[in-house]
Protein backbone atom coordinates (compact mmCIF):
# COMPACT_ATOMS: atom_id res chain seq x y z
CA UNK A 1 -43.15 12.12 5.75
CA UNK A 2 -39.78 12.64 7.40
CA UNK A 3 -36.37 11.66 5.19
CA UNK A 4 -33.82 9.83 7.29
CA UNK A 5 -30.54 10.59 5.92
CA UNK A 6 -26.74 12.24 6.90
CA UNK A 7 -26.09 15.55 4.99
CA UNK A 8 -22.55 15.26 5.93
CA UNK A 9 -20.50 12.15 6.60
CA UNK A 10 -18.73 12.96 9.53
CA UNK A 11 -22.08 14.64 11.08
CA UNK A 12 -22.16 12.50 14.01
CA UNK A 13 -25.51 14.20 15.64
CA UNK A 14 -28.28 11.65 16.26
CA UNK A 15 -31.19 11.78 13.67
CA UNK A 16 -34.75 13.03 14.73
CA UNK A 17 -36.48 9.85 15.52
CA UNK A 18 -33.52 8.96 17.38
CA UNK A 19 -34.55 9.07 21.31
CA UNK A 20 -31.07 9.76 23.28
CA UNK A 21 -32.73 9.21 26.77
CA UNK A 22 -34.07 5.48 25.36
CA UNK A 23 -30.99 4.73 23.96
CA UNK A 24 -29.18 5.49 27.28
CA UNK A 25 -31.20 3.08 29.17
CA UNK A 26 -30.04 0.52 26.89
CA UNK A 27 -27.85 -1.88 29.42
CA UNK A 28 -25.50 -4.84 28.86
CA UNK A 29 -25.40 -7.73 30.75
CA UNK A 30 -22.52 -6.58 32.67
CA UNK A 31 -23.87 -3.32 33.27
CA UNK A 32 -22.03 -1.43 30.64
CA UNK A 33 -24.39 0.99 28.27
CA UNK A 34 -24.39 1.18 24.64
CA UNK A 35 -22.98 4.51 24.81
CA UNK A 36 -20.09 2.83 26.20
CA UNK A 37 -19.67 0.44 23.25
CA UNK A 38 -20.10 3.28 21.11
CA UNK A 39 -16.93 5.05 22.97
CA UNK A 40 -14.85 1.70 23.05
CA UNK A 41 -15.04 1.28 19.14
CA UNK A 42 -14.58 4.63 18.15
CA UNK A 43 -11.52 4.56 20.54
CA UNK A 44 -10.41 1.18 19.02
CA UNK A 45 -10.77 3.17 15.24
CA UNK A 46 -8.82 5.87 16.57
CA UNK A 47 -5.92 3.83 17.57
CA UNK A 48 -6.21 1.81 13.88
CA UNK A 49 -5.15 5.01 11.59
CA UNK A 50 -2.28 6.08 13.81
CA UNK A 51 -1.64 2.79 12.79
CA UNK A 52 -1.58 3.07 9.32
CA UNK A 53 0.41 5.90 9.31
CA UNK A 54 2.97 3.81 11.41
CA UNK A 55 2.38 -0.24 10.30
CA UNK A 56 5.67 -1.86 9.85
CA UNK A 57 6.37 -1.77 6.25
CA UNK A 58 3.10 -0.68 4.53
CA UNK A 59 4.02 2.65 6.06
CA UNK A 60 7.25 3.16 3.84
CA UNK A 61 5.05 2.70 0.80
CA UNK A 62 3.00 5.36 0.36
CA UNK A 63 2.26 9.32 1.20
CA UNK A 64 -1.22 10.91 1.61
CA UNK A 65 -2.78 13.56 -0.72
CA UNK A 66 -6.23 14.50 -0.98
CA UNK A 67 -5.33 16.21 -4.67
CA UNK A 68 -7.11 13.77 -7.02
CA UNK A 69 -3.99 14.30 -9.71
CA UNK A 70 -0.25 13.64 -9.86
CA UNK A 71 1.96 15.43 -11.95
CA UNK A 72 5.67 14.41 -12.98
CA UNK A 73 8.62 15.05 -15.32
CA UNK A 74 9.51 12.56 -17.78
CA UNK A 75 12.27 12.12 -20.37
CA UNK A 76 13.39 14.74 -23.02
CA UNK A 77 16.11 14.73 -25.56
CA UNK A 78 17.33 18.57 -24.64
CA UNK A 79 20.89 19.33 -24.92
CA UNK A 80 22.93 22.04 -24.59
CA UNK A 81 24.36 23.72 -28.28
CA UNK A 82 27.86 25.02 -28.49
CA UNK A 83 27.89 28.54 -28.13
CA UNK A 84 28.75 31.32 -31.16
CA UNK A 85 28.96 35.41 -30.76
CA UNK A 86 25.98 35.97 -32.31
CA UNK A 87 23.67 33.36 -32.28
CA UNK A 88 21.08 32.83 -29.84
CA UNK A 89 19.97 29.09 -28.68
CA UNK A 90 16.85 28.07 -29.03
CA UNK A 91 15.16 27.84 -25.82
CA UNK A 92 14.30 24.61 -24.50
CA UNK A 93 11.48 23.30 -21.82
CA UNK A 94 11.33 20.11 -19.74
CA UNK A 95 7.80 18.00 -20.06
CA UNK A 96 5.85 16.48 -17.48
CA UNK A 97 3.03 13.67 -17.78
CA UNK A 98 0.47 12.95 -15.28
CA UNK A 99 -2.56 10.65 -14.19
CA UNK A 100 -5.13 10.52 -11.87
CA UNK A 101 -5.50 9.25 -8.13
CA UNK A 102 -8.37 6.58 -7.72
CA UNK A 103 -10.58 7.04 -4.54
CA UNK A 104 -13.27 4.60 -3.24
CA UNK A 105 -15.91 4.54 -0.19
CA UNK A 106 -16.02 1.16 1.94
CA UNK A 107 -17.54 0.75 4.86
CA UNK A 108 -18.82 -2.19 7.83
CA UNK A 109 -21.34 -2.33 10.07
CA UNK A 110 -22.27 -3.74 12.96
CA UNK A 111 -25.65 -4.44 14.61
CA UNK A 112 -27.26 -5.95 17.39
CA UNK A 113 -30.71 -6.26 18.80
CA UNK A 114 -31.61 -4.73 22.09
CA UNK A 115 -33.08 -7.69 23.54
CA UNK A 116 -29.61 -9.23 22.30
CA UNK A 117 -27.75 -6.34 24.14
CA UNK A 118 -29.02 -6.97 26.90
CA UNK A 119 -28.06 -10.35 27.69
CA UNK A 120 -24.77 -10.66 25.39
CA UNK A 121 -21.96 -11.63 27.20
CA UNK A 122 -18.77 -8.67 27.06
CA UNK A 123 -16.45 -10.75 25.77
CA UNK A 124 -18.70 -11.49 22.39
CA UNK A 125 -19.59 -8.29 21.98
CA UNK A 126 -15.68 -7.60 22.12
CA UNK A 127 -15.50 -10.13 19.50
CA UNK A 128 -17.52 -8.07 17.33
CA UNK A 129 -16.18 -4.71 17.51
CA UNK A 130 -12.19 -6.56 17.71
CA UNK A 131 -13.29 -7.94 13.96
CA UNK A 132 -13.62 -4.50 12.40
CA UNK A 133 -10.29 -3.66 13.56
CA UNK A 134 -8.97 -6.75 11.78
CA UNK A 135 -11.25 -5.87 8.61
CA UNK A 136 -9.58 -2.35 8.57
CA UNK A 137 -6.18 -3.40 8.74
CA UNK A 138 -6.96 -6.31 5.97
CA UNK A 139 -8.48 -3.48 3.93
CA UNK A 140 -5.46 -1.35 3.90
CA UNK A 141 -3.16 -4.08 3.46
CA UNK A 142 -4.74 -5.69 0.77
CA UNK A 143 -5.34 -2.42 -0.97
CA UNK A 144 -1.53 -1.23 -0.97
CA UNK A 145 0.10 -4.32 -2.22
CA UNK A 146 -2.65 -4.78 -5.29
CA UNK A 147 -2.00 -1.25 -6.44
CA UNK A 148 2.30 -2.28 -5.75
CA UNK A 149 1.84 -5.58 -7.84
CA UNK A 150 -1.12 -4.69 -10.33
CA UNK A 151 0.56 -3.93 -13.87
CA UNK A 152 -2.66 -2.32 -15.00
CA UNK A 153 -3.94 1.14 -16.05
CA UNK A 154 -7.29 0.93 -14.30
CA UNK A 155 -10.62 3.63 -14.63
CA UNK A 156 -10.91 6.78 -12.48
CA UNK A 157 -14.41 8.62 -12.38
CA UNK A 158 -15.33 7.80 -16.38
CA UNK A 159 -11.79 8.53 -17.24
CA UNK A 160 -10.48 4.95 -18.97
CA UNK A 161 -6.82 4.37 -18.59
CA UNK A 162 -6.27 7.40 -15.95
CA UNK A 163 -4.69 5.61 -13.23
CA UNK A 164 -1.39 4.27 -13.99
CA UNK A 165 1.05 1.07 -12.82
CA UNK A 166 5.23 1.45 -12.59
CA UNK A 167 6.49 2.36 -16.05
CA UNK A 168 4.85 -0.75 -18.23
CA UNK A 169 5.41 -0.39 -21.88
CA UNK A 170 2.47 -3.27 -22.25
CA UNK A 171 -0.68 -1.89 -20.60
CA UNK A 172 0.03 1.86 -20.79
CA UNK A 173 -1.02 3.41 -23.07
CA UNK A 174 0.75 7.15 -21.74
CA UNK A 175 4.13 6.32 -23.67
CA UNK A 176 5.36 7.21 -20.38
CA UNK A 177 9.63 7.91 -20.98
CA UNK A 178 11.47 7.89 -17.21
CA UNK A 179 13.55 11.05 -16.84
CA UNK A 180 17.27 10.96 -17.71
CA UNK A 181 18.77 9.26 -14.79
CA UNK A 182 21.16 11.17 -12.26
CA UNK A 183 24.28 8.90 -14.28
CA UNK A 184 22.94 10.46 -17.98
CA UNK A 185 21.07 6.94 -18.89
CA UNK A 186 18.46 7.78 -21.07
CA UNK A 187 15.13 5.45 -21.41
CA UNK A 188 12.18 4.88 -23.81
CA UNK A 189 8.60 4.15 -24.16
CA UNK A 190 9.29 0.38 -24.01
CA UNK A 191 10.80 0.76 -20.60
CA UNK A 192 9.18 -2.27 -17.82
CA UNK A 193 9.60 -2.55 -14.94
CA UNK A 194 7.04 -5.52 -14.89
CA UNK A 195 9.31 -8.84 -14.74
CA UNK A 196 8.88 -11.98 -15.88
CA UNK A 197 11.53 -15.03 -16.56
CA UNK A 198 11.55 -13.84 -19.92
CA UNK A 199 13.33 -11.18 -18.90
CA UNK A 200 17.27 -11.69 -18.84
CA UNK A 201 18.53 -13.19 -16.16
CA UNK A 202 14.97 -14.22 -14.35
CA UNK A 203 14.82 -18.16 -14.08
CA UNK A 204 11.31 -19.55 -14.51
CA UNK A 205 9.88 -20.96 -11.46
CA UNK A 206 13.53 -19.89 -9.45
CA UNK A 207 14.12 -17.10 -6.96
CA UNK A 208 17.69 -16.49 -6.98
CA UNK A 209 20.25 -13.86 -6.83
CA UNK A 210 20.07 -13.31 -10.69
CA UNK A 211 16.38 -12.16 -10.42
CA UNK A 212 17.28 -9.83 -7.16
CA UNK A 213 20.21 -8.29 -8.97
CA UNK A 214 17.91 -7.53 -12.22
CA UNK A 215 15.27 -6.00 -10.21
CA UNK A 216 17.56 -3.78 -8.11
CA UNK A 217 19.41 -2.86 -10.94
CA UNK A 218 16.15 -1.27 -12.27
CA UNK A 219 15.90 0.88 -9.28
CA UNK A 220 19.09 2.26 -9.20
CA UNK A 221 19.41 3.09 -12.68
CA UNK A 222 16.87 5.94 -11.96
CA UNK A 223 18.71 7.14 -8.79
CA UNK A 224 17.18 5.39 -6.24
CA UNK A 225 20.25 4.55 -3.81
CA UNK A 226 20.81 1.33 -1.14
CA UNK A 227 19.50 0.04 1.12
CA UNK A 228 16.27 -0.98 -1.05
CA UNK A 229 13.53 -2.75 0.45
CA UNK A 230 12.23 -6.32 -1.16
CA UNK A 231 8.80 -7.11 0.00
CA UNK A 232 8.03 -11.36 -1.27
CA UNK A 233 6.03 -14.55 -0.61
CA UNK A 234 5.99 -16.18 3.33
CA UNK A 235 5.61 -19.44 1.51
CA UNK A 236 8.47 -18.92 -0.41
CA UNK A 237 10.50 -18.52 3.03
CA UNK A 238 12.86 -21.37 1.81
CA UNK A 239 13.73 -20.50 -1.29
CA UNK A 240 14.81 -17.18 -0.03
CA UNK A 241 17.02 -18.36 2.45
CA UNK A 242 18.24 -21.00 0.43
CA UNK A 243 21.95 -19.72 -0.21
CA UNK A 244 22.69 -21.81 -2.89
CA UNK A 245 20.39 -19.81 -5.33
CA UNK A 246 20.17 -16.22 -3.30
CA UNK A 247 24.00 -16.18 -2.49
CA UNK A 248 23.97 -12.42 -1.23
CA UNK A 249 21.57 -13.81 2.12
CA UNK A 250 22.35 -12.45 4.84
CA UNK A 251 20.11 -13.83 8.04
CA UNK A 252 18.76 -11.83 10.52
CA UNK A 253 20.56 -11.13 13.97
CA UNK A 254 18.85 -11.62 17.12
CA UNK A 255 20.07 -9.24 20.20
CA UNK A 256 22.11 -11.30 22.27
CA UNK A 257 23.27 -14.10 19.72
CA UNK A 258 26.08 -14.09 17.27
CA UNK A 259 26.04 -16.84 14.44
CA UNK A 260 29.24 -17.94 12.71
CA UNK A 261 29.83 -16.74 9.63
CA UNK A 262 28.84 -19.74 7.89
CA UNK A 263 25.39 -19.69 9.67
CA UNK A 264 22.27 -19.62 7.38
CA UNK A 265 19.85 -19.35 10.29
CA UNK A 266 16.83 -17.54 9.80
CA UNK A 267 14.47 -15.92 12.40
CA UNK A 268 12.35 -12.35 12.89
CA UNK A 269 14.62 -9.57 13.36
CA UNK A 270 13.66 -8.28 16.81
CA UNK A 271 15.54 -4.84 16.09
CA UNK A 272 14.51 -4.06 12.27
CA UNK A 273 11.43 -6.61 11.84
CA UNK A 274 13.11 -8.30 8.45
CA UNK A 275 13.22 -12.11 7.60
CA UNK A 276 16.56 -11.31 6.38
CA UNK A 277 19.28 -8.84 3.69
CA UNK A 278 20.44 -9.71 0.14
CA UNK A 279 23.71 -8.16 -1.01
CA UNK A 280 23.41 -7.19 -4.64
CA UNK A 281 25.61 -5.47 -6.25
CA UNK A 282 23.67 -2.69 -6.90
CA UNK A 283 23.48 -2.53 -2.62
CA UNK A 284 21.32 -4.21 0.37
CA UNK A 285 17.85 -5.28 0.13
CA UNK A 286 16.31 -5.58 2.91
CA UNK A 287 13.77 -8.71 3.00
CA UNK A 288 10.19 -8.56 4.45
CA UNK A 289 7.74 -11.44 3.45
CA UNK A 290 3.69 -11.99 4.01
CA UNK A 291 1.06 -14.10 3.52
CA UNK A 292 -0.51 -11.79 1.35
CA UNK A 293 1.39 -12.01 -1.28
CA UNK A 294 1.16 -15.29 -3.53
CA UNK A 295 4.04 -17.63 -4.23
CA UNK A 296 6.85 -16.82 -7.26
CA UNK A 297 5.91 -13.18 -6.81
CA UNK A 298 8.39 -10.06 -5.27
CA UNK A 299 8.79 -6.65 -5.81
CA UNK A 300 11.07 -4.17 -4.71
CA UNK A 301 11.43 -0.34 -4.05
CA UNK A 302 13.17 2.37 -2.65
CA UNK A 303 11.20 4.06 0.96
CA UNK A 304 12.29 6.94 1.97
CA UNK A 305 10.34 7.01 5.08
CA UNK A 306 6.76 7.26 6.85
CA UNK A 307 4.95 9.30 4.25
CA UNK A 308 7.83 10.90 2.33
CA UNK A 309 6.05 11.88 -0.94
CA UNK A 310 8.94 9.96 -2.75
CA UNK A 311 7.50 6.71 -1.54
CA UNK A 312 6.50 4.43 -4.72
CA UNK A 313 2.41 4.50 -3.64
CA UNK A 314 0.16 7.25 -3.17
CA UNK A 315 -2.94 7.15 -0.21
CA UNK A 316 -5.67 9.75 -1.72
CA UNK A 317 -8.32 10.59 0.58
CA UNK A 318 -11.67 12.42 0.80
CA UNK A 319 -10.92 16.10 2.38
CA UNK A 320 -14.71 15.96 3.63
CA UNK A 321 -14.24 12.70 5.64
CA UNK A 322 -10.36 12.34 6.27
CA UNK A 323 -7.71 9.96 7.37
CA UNK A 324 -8.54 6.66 8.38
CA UNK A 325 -12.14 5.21 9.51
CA UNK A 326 -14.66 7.02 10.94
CA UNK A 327 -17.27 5.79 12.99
CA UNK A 328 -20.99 7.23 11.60
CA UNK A 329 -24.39 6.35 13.12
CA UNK A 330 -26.37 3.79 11.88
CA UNK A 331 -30.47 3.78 11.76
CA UNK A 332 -33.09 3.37 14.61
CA UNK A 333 -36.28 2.14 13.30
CA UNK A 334 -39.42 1.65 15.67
CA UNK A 335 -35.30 0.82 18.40
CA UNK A 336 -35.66 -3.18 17.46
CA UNK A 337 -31.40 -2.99 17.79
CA UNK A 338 -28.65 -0.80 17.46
CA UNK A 339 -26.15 -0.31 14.10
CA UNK A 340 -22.52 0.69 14.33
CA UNK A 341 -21.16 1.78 11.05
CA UNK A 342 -17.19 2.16 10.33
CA UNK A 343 -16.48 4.17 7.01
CA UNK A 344 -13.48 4.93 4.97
CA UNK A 345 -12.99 6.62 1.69
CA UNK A 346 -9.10 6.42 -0.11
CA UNK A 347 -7.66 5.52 -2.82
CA UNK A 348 -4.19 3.64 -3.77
CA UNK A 349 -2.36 5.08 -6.84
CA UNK A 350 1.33 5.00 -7.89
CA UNK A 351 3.49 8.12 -7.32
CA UNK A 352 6.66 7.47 -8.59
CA UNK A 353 6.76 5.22 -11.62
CA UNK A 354 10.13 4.27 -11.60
CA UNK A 355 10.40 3.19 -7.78
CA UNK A 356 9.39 -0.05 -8.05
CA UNK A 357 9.92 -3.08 -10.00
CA UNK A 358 7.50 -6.00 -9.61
CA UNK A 359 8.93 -9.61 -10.66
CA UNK A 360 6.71 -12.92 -11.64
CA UNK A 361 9.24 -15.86 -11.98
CA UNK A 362 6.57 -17.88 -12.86
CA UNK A 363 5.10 -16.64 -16.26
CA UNK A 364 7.39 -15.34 -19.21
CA UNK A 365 5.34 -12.27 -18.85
CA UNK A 366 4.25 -10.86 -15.89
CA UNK A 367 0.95 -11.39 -14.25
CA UNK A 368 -0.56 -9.70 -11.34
CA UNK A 369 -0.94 -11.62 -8.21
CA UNK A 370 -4.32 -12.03 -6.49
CA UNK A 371 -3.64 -10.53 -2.69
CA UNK A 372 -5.05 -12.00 -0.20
């Protein structure tokens, strides 16, 4: 009995019942073959992860490592010792910490008939292969701002606890201590950067300057220099602009049109794709907002570019299978129809743990947002 299987994932050769001279005869309606289809999607894939590496905004989140571990310094209590003609100091070291990187396999199929191939009209079968490219972006998306906004220490491999949030003295159980900052402020074990309106200056149920001004203040106490980037709620557009409460709004300016100064006017940014700027006075925050994120939830962080490993997030991915989806064969059994399979394998972990600060002002504690 033969064993239908792929040895290697990104072994794209057909398998041995497979006929290739049947499955070229295989027509569409409009006179296309399935090899064609084939072509188009894996083209349309292609095009997807040299998006990733370059969406607006999700790209100055993360870098990419295929390393399943992170390793960092954290705080010690070293210290120079005045100096004597004899003695000789004790030497000192510096410590690091580290966790681990998750990494998961998804993937999403699509399949047809033959009899169906043959008389489906182009524009649904362009239906079909345009809805995995919307899957894959939602996938990326969605898994980037849960790992931003998730204060949890979650399970890698059978490791409990191994991959870490932003500093969170409440579920991490590391004692993680931030480095001495570039200014000589020293931190503990009980340092957050998980906000709720418990915290000072965070209003329950109110997004206003006081929260922004908290939140940035976290980030710059550990180096991390303006402009900052503040990533919120779309449904909380109005409270946002609403200069009463967020008195540092700045709106956006359109090429071409100059408000007055007292203008409050918001609209996209056609130049640097923001809903607006806060001035703080820890510096600018520059504001994007999405759907995916629920209501009375923001965050903020410092980006230091498309994949500059001092990004907040870190992408791990599978060395054997890459950036990005791949398109793998699917099975042919007795050819009643034809599978398309699109697979991924990453992971979202945090890199640094002190470049972003996450903010509920809707709980006295913080609680993770579902994203959508």
């Amino acid at each position: 009995m033969a064993v239908l299987g792929f040895s290697d994932l990104k072994n794209t050769a057909l398998p041995t019942l497979w006929d290739e001279a049947e499955i070229t005869k295989v027509r569409l309606a409009d006179g296309a073959s399935f090899a064609e289809l084939t072509g188009q999607l894996r083209a349309a894939l292609t095009g997807v992860n040299r998006e990733l590496l370059a969406m607006q905004h999700y790209s100055s989140l993360f870098a990419v490592q295929d390393d399943p571990e992170l390793e960092y310094p954290i705080g010690t209590t070293n210290g120079f010792e005045e100096a004597t003609e004899y003695a000789v100091p004790d030497p000192r070291r510096g410590k690091t910490h580290g966790h681990m990187l998750p990494i998961k396999q998804y993937d999403r199929s699509l399949g047809w008939t033959i009899m169906y191939l043959m008389k489906a009209r182009r524009i649904a079968l362009e239906a079909d292969l345009r809805s995995v490219i919307i899957d894959a972006r939602k996938l990326w998306q969605q898994k980037l701002l849960t790992r931003f906004f998730d204060d949890t220490a979650n399970t890698v491999a059978s490791t409990s606890l191994a991959d870490l949030p932003f500093a969170n003295s409440t579920n991490d159980i590391s004692t993680y201590i931030p480095p001495v900052s570039p200014e000589g402020e020293e931190f503990t074990s009980s340092h957050d950067h998980f906000l709720g309106y418990g915290t000072t200056g965070i209003t329950q149920d109110t997004i206003d300057q006081s929260a922004v001004d908290v939140a940035l203040e976290h980030l710059q106490e550990h180096g991390h220099s303006s402009p900052f980037d503040l990533v919120g709620s779309r449904t909380d557009v109005s409270s946002w602009t609403n200069t009463t409460n967020v008195t540092g709004w700045k709106a956006p300016e359109w090429p071409g049109i100059v408000y007055h100064a007292s203008a409050v006017e918001r609209g996209p940014d056609q130049i640097s794709v923001y809903f607006g700027y806060i001035e703080s006075d820890y510096g600018i925050a520059r504001v994007w907002l999405t759907p995916r994120v629920p209501t009375n939830h923001f965050g903020v962080y410092k980006s230091y570019g498309m994949g500059d490993p001092r990004n907040p997030l870190r992408v791990r991915i599978a060395p054997t299978v890459g950036f990005g989806y791949n398109l793998v064969p699917g099975q042919w059994v007795n050819a009643p129809g034809q599978l398309l399979l699109a697979y991924t394998e990453f992971g979202v972990g945090i890199a640094d743990r002190v470049n972003g600060v996450c903010v509920d002002v809707a709980a006295s504690t913080y609680s993770a947002p579902t994203i959508s």
